[in-house]
Protein backbone atom coordinates (compact mmCIF):
# COMPACT_ATOMS: atom_id res chain seq x y z
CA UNK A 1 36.77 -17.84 11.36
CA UNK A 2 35.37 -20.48 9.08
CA UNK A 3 33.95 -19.44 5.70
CA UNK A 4 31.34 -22.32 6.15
CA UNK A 5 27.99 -21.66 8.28
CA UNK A 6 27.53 -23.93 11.59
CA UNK A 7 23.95 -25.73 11.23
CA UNK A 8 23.53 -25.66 14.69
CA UNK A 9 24.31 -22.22 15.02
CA UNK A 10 22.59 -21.46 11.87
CA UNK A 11 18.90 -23.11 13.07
CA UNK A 12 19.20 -21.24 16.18
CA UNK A 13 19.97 -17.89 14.99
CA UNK A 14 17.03 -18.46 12.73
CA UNK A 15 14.43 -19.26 15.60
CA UNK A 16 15.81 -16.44 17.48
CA UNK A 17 15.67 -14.04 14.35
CA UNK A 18 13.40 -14.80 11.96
CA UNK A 19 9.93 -13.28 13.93
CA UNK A 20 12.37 -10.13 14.50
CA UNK A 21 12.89 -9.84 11.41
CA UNK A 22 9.28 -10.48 9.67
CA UNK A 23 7.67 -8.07 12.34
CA UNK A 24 9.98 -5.18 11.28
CA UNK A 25 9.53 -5.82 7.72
CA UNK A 26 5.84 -6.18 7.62
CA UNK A 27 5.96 -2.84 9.84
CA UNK A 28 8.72 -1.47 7.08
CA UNK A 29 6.34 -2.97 3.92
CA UNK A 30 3.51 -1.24 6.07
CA UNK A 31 5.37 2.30 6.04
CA UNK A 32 6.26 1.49 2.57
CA UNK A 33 2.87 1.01 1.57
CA UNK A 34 2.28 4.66 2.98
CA UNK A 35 4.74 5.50 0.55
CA UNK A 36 3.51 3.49 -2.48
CA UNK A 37 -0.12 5.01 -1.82
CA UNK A 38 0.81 8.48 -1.95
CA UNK A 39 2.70 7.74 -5.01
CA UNK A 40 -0.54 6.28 -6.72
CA UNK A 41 -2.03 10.15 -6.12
CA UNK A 42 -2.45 12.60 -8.80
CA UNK A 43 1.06 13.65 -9.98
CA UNK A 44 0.54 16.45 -8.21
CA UNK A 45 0.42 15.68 -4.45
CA UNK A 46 2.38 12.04 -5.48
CA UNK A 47 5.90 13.99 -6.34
CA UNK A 48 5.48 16.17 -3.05
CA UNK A 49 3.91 13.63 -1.08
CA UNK A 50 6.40 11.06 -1.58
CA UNK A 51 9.19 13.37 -0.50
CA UNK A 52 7.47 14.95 2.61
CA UNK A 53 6.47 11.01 3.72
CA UNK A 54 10.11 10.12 3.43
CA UNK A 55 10.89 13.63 5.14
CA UNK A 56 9.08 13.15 8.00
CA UNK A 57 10.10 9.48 8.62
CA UNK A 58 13.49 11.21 9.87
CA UNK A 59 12.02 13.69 11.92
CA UNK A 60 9.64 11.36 13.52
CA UNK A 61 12.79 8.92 14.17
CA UNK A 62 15.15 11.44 15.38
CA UNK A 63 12.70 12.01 18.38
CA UNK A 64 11.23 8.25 18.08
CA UNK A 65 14.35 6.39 17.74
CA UNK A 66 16.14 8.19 20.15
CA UNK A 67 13.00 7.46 23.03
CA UNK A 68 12.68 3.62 21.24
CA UNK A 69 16.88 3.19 22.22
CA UNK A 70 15.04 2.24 25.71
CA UNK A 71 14.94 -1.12 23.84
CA UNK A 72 19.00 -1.69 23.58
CA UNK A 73 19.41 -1.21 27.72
CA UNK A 74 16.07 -3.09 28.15
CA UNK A 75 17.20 -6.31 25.85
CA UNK A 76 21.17 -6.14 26.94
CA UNK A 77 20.06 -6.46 30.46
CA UNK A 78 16.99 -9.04 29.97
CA UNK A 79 19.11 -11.50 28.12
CA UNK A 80 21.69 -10.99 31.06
CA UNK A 81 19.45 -11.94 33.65
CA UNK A 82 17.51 -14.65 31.64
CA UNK A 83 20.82 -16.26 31.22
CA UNK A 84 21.97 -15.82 34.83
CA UNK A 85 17.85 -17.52 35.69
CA UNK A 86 16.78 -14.61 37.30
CA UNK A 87 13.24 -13.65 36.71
CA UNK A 88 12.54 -11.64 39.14
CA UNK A 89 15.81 -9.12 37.88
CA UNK A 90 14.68 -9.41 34.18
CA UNK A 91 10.76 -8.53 35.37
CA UNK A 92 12.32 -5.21 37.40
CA UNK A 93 14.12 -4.12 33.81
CA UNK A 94 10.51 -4.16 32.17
CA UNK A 95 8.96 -2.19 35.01
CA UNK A 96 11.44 0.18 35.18
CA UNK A 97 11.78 0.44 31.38
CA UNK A 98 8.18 0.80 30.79
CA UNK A 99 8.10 3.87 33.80
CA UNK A 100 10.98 5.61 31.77
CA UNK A 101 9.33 5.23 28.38
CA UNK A 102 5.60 6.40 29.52
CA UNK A 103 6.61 9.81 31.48
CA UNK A 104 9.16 10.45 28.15
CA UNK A 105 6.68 9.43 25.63
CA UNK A 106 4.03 11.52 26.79
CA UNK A 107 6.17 14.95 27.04
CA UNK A 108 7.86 14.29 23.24
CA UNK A 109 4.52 13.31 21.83
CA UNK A 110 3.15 16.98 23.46
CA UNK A 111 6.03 18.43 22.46
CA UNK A 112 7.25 17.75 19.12
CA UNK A 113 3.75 18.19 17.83
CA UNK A 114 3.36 21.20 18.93
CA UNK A 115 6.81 21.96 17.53
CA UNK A 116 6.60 19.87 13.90
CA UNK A 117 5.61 22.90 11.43
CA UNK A 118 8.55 24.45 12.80
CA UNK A 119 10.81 21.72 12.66
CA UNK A 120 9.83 20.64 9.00
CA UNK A 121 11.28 23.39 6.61
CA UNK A 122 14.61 23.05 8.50
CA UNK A 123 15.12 19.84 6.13
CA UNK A 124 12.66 20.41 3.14
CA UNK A 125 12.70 24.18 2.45
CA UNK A 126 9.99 22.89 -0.76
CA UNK A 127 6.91 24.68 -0.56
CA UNK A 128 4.97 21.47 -1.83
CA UNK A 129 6.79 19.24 0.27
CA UNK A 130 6.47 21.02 3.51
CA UNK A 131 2.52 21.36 2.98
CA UNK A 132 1.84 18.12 2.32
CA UNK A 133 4.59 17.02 5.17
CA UNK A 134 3.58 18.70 8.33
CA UNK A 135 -0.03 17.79 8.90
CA UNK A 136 1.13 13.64 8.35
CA UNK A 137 4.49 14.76 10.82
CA UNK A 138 2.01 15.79 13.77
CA UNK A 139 -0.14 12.80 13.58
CA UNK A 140 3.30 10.42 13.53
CA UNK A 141 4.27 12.32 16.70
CA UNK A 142 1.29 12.04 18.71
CA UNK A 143 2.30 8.09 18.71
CA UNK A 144 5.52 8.87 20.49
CA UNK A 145 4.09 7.18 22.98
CA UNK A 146 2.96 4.28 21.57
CA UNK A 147 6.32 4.53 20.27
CA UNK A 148 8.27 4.23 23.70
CA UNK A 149 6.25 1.86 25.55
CA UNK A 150 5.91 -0.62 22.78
CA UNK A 151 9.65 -0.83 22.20
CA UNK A 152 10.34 -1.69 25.92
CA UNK A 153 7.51 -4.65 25.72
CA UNK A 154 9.34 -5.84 22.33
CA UNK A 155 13.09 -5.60 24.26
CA UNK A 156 11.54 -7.34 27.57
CA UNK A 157 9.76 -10.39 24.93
CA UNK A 158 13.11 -10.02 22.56
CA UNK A 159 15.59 -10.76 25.56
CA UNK A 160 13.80 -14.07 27.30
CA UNK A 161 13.62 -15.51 23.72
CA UNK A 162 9.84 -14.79 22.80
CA UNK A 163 11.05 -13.04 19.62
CA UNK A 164 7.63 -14.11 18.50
CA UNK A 165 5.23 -12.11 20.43
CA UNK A 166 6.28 -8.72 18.80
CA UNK A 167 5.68 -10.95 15.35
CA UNK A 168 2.26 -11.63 16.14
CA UNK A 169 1.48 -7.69 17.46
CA UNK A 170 3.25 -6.04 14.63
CA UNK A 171 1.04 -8.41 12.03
CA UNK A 172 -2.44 -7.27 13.89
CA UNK A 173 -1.19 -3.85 13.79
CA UNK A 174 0.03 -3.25 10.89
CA UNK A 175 -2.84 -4.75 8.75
CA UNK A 176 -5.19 -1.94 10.55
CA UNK A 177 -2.93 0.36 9.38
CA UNK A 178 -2.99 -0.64 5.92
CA UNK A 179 -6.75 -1.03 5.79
CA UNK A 180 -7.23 2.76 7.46
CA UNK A 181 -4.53 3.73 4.78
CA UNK A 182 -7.03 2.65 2.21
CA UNK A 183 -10.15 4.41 3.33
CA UNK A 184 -8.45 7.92 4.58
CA UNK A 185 -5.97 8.20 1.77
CA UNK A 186 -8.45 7.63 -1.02
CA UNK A 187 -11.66 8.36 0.93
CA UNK A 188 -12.95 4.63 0.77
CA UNK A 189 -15.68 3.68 3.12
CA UNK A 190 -17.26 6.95 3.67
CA UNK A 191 -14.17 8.32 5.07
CA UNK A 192 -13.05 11.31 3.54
CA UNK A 193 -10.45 11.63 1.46
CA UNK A 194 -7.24 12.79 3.36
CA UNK A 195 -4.62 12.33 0.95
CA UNK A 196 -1.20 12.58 3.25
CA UNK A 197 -2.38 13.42 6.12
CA UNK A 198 -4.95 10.31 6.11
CA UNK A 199 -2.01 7.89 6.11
CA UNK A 200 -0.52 10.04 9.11
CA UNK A 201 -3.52 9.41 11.05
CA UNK A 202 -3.59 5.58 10.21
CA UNK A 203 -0.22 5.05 11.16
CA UNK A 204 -1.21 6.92 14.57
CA UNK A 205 -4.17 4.84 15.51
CA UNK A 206 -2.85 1.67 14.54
CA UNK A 207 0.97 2.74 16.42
CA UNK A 208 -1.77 2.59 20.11
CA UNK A 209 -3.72 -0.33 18.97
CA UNK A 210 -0.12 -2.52 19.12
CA UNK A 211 0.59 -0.93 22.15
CA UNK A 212 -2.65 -2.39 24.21
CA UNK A 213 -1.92 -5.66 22.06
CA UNK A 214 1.58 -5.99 23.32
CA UNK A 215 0.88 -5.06 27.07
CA UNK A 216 -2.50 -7.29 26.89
CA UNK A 217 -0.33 -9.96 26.28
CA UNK A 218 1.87 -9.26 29.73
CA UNK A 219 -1.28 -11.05 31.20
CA UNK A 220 -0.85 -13.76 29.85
CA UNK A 221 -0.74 -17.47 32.20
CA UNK A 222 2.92 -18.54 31.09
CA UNK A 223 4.46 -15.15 32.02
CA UNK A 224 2.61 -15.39 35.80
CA UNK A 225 6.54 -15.79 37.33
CA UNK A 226 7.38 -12.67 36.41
CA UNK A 227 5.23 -10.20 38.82
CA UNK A 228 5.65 -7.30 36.34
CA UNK A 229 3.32 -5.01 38.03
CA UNK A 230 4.50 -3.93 41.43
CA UNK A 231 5.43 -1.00 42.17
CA UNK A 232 8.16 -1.89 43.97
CA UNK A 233 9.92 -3.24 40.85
CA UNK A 234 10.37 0.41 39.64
CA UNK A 235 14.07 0.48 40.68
CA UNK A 236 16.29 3.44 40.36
CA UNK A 237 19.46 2.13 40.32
CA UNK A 238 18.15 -0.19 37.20
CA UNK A 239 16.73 2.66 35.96
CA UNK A 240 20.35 4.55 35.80
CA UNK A 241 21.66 1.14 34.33
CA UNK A 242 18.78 1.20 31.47
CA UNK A 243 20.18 5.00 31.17
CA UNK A 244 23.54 4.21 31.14
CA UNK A 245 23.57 1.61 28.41
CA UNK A 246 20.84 3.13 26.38
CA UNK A 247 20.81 6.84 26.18
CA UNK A 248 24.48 6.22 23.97
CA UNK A 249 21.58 4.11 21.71
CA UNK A 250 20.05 7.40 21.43
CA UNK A 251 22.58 9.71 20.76
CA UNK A 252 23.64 7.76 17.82
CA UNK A 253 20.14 7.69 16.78
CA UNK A 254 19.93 11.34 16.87
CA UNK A 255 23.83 11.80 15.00
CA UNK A 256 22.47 9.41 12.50
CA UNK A 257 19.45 10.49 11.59
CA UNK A 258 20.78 14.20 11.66
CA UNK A 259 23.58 13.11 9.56
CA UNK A 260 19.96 11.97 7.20
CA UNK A 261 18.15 14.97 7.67
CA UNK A 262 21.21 17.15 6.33
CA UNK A 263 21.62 14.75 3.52
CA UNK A 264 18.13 15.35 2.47
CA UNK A 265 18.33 18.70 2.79
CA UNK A 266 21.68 19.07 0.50
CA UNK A 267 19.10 16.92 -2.53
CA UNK A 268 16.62 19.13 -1.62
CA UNK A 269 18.98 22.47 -2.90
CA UNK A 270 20.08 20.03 -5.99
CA UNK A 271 16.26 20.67 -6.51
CA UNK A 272 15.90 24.31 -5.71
CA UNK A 273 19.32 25.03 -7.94
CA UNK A 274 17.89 22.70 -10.98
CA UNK A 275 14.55 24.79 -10.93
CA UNK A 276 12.49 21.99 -10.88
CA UNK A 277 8.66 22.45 -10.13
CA UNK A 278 8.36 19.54 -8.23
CA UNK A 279 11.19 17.43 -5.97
CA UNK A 280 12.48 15.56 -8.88
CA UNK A 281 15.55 14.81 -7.03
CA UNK A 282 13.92 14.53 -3.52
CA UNK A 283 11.23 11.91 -5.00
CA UNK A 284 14.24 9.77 -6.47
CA UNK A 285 16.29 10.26 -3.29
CA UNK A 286 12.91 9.17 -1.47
CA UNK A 287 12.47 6.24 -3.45
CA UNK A 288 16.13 5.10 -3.19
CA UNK A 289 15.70 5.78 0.92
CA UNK A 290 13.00 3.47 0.96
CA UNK A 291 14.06 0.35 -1.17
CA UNK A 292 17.51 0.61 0.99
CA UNK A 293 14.95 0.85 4.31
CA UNK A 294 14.17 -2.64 3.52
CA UNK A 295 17.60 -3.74 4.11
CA UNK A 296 18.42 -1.82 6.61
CA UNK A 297 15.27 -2.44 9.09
CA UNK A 298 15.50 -6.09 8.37
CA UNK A 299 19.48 -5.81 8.91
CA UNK A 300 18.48 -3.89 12.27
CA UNK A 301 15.98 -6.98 13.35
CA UNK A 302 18.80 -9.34 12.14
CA UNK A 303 20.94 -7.69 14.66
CA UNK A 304 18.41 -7.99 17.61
CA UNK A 305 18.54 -11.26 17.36
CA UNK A 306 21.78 -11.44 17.81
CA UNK A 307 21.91 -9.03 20.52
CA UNK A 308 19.44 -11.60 22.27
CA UNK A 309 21.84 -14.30 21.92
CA UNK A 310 25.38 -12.73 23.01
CA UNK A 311 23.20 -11.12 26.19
CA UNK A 312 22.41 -14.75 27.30
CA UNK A 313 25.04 -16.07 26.08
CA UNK A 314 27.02 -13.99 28.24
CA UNK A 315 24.88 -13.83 31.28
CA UNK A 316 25.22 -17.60 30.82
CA UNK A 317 28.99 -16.91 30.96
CA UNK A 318 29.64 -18.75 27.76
CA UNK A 319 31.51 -16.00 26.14
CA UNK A 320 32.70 -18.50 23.30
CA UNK A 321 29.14 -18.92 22.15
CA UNK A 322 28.88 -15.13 22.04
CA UNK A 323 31.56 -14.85 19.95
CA UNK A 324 30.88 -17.46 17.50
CA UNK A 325 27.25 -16.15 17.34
CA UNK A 326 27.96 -12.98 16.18
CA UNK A 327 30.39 -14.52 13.21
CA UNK A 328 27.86 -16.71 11.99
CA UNK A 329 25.07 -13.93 12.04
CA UNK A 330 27.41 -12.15 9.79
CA UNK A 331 28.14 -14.57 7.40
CA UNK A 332 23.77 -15.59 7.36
CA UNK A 333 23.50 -12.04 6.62
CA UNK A 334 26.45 -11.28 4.01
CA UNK A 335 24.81 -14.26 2.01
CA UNK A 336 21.15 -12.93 1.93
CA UNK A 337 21.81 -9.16 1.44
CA UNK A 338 24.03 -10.10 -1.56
CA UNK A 339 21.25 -12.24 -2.89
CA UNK A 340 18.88 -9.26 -2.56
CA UNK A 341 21.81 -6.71 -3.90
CA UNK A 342 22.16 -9.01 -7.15
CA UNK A 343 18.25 -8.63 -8.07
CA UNK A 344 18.38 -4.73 -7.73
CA UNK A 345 21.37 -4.42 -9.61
CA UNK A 346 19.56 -6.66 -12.52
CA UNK A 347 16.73 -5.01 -12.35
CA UNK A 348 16.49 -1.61 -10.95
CA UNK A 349 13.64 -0.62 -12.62
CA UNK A 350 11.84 -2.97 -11.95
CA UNK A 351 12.65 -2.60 -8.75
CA UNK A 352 11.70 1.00 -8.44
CA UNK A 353 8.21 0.52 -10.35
CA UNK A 354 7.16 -0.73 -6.72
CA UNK A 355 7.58 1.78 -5.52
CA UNK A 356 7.01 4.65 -7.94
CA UNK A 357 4.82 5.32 -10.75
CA UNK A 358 6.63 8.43 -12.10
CA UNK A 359 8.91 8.09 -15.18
CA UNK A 360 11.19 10.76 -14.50
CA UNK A 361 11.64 9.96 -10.74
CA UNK A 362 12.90 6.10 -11.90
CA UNK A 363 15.16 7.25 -14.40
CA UNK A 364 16.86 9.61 -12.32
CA UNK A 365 16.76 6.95 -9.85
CA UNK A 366 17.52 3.54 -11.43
CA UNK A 367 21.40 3.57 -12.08
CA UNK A 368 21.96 4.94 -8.47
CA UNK A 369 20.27 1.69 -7.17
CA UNK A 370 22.04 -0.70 -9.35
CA UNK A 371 26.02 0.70 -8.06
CA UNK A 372 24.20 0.92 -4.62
CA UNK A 373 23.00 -2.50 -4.39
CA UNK A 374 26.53 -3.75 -4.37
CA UNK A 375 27.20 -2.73 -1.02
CA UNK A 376 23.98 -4.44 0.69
CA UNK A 377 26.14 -7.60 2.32
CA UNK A 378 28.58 -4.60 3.72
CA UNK A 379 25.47 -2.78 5.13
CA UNK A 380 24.65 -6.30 6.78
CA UNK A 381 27.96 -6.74 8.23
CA UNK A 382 27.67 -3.35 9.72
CA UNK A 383 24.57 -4.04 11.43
CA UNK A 384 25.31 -7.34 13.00
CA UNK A 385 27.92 -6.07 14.53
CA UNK A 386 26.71 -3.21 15.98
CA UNK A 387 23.77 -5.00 17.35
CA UNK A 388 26.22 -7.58 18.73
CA UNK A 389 28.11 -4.75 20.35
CA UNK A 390 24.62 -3.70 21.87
CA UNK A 391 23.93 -7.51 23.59
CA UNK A 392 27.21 -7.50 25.22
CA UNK A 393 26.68 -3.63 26.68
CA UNK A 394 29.27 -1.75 24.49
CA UNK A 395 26.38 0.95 23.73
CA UNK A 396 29.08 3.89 23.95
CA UNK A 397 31.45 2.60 21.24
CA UNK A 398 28.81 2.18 19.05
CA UNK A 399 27.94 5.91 19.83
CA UNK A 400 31.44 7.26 19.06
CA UNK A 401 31.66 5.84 15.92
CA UNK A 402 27.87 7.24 14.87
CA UNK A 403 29.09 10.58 16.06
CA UNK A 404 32.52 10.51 13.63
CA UNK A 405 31.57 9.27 10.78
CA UNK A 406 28.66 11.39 10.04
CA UNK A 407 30.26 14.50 11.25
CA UNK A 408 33.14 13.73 9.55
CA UNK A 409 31.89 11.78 6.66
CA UNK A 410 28.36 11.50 5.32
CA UNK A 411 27.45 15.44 6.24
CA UNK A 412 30.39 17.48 4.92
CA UNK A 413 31.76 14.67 2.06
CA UNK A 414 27.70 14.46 1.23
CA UNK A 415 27.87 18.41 0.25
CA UNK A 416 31.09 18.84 -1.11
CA UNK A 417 30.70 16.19 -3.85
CA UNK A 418 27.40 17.21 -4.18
CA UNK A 419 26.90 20.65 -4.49
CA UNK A 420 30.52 22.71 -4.49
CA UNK A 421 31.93 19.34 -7.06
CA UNK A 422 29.02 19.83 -9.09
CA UNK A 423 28.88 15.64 -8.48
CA UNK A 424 24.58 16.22 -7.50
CA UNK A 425 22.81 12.67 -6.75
CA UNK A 426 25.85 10.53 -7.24
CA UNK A 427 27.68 12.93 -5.66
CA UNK A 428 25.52 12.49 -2.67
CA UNK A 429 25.53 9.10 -2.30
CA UNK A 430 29.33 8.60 -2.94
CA UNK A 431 29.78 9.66 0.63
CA UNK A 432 26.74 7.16 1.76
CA UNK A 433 28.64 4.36 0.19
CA UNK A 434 31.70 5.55 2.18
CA UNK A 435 30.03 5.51 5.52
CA UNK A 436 28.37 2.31 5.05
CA UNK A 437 32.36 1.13 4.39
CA UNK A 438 33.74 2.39 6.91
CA UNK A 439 31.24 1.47 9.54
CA UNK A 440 31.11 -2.16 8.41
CA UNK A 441 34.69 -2.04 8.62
CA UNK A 442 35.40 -0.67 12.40
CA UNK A 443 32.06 -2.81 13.90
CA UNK A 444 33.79 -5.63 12.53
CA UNK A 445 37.15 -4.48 14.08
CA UNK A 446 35.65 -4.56 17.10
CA UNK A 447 33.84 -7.60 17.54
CA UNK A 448 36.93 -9.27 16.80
CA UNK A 449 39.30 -7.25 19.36
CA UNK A 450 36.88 -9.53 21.70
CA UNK A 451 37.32 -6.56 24.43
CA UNK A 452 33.71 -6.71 24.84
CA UNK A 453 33.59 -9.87 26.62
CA UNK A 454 34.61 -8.12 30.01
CA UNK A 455 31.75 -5.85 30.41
CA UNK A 456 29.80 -6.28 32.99
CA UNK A 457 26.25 -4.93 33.55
C-alpha cells in the first residue's frame, strides 16, 4: 500500500462520501443540539437531562439501529446490481426492503413504547435521570418507524450513487427539528414549555416529516426506470437475502450498544458510590459520548461511502478497484480524524464548553478528552473497514468480532478497572480505548486477507 493518496481515487471517494457524511452530521449536530439545549436548562433538569438524553440515545438505537441494519443488506445488494446494470434487480431490493422495514417498524415503535419506563432504570438506576429520561425515550420510539423505512430509502439512493438525496432530506428535516426544539424546550411561540420531553417530541415529528420527504422523492421523473411500486417486486427470496446479510448488521448493533448501555450503567454506580446529588460522572461521561459521536457518525457515513463503492465495484467485477478503494478511504480518513484529534487534545475545554455549561462536569471531563482524542484516526480506520466489509457482503464477520470484543472487552475490562480497581472514569474508558484498538486492528486484518472478494450475493 502506498502512503500517498490517489487523486483520482481521492475525488471520487469524495463525491461518493461527502453528502453521506454532511447528512449524518447535520442529523448528529441536530441530536447534539438536543443535547446542548437541555444543558442551557436550569442546573437542575440540565445535569439530569443531559444524562437521560444521552441515556436514551442507546436505548432508542439498540431497537433503532438494529431495525435501521435493513440499510447494510439494502446498499450491499443495490450497489451489486447497479454495477451488474440491472435496474429492475436493484428496484426489487427497495420494495422488498421497504415491506420488511414498515411491518417491523410499526410493531417496535408499539412495542418499545409501551415497554420504555421499564426498560430505562435497567441502565440509569438515577432517580433524576430516569424522570427526565423516559417521557423523551417514548416519543424517540414512536419514530421507529420513520426510523426503518427511511434507512431503506437512504441504502436504495446510497447504492445507485445518489448519496445526495439523503443530504438534501436530512437538511429539511433536521432544521424542523431544531426550530420545534426551540419552541417546546423553552416554550417559545406559545408552545409550552416541555423541557426534555419537548425535544423528544421534536425529534419525533421531524424523524416522519423526512420520511414522506425521502419517499416523495421516489416519484421523481429520472428514477421512472425503476418501477418501485409493484407488488410483484416484493420478492421473498430477496427478502431472505436482505435477511441474510443484514440481520448480522443488527446483532452487532444490539452487542454494541449493549456493550454501551452496561458501560453507562457501571458510571452511573461511580455516581451512586461518590454520593453525588446529581450525575456528575454520568453528565461528563455524556458529554465525552457526544463529542466522540461526532467522529464516530461521520466515520460511520465515511464508511457508507465506501460500502457504495466496493458493492459496484464488485458487481462490476473489478475487485482491484474494491480493494484499492477501501485503502485510500482509510488513509482520507486517518488524515482528517487526526486533524480533529489534535484540536481536542489542545483544547479540551474549549471543546467541551460546546457542549456543556457546567464547571464541574468539564473539569471532570476535560483531561479524559485530551488522552482520548489520540485515538480518533484508529476509530476511523476501524470504521472504514468495517463498512468496506459490509459493501462486499461479509456482514457476519463483522458480527463476530462486535460480539467478542464487547463481551470480552469493553463490558467486563470496563468494570473491573472501574469499579473493583478503584480506576472510576479513566478506569472506564481504558477499556474503550482498548476496543477501539483492537477493532481497528482485526477490520484492518481483514480487508487485507482479501478473502472477501469471493462472496457472492
Amino acid at each position: 500500500m502506498k502512503l500517498a493518496i490517489d487523486p483520482v481515487l481521492a475525488r471520487r471517494i469524495g463525491r461518493i462520501s461527502a453528502p453521506i457524511v454532511g447528512a449524518m452530521i447535520t442529523q448528529t449536530l441536530i441530536n447534539q443540539a438536543d443535547h446542548i439545549m437541555v444543558g442551557r436548562l436550569p442546573p437542575e433538569e440540565s445535569v439530569d437531562g443531559q444524562a437521560a438524553v444521552q441515556t436514551s440515545l442507546q436505548l432508542l438505537w439498540m431497537v433503532g439501529g438494529f431495525l435501521s441494519a435493513i440499510g447494510v443488506g439494502t446498499q450491499a445488494l443495490v450497489g451489486r446490481r447497479f454495477g451488474q446494470g440491472d435496474p429492475d434487480g436493484a428496484s426489487r431490493v427497495l420494495t422488498s426492503s421497504v415491506a420488511i422495514s414498515a411491518v417491523l417498524g410499526i410493531s417496535c415503535s408499539i412495542i418499545f413504547r409501551l415497554l420504555a419506563p421499564s426498560l430505562f432504570p435497567i441502565v440509569s438506576p438515577i432517580p433524576g435521570v430516569i424522570a427526565a429520561g423516559v417521557p423523551f425515550l417514548k416519543w424517540r420510539y414512536t419514530a421507529l418507524l420513520a426510523m426503518a423505512v427511511t434507512a431503506s430509502y437512504k441504502s436504495f439512493f446510497d447504492g445507485i450513487g445518489h448519496t445526495h438525496v439523503h443530504l438534501v432530506v436530512a437538511v429539511v428535516m433536521n432544521l424542523l427539528n431544531l426550530v420545534l426544539n426551540f419552541a417546546l424546550i423553552y416554550g417559545m411561540g406559545g408552545l409550552p414549555r416541555l423541557g426534555v420531553e419537548g425535544s423528544g417530541i421534536a425529534s419525533c415529528i421531524s424523524s416522519y416529516v423526512g420520511m414522506l420527504l425521502i419517499i416523495g422523492w421516489s416519484f421523481r421523473p429520472q428514477l421512472k426506470a425503476y418501477h418501485f411500486y409493484h407488488l410483484d417486486k416484493i420478492s421473498g427470496k430477496v427478502m431472505r437475502e436482505l435477511g441474510r446479510l443484514s440481520l448480522p448488521s443488527g446483532i452487532a448493533v444490539i452487542a454494541s450498544l449493549s456493550g454501551f448501555g452496561v458501560f453507562y450503567k457501571v458510571v452511573a454506580q461511580l455516581d451512586i458510590a461518590a454520593g453525588h446529588a446529581h450525575g456528575i460522572y454520568s453528565s461528563a461521561n455524556a458529554n465525552l459520548i457526544s463529542v466522540f459521536m461526532l467522529i464516530f457518525i461521520s466515520g460511520i457515513a465515511f464508511g457508507q461511502g465506501v460500502s457504495t463503492l466496493v458493492g459496484q465495484s464488485m458487481g462490476a467485477r473489478d475487485f482491484e478497484a474494491a480493494h484499492r478503494y477501501g485503502y485510500e478511504s482509510a488513509k482520507i480518513g486517518f488524515i482528517a480524524y487526526a486533524a480533529l484529534g489534535a484540536v481536542m487534545v489542545a483544547a479540551p475545554q474549549t471543546v467541551l464548553h460546546l457542549f456543556c455549561k457546567d464547571l464541574d462536569v468539564i473539569v471532570v471531563a476535560a483531561p479524559l478528552l485530551r488522552v482520548v482524542a489520540i485515538f480518533a484516526p484508529l476509530m476511523s480506520i476501524a470504521l472504514v473497514f468495517m463498512y468496506a466489509l459490509y459493501g462486499a457482503g461479509n456482514s457476519r464477520f463483522v458480527m463476530v468480532v462486535e460480539l467478542i470484543l464487547h463481551f470480552s472487552c469493553l463490558i467486563p475490562i470496563s468494570y473491573v478497572l472501574a469499579i473493583p480497581l478503584g480506576g472510576g472514569l479513566w478506569g472506564a474508558w481504558a477499556a474503550m480505548i482498548a476496543y477501539v484498538v483492537l477493532m481497528a486492528g482485526i477490520m484492518w486484518w481483514k480487508f487485507s486477507d482479501g478473502s472477501w472478494k469471493h462472496i457472492h450475493i
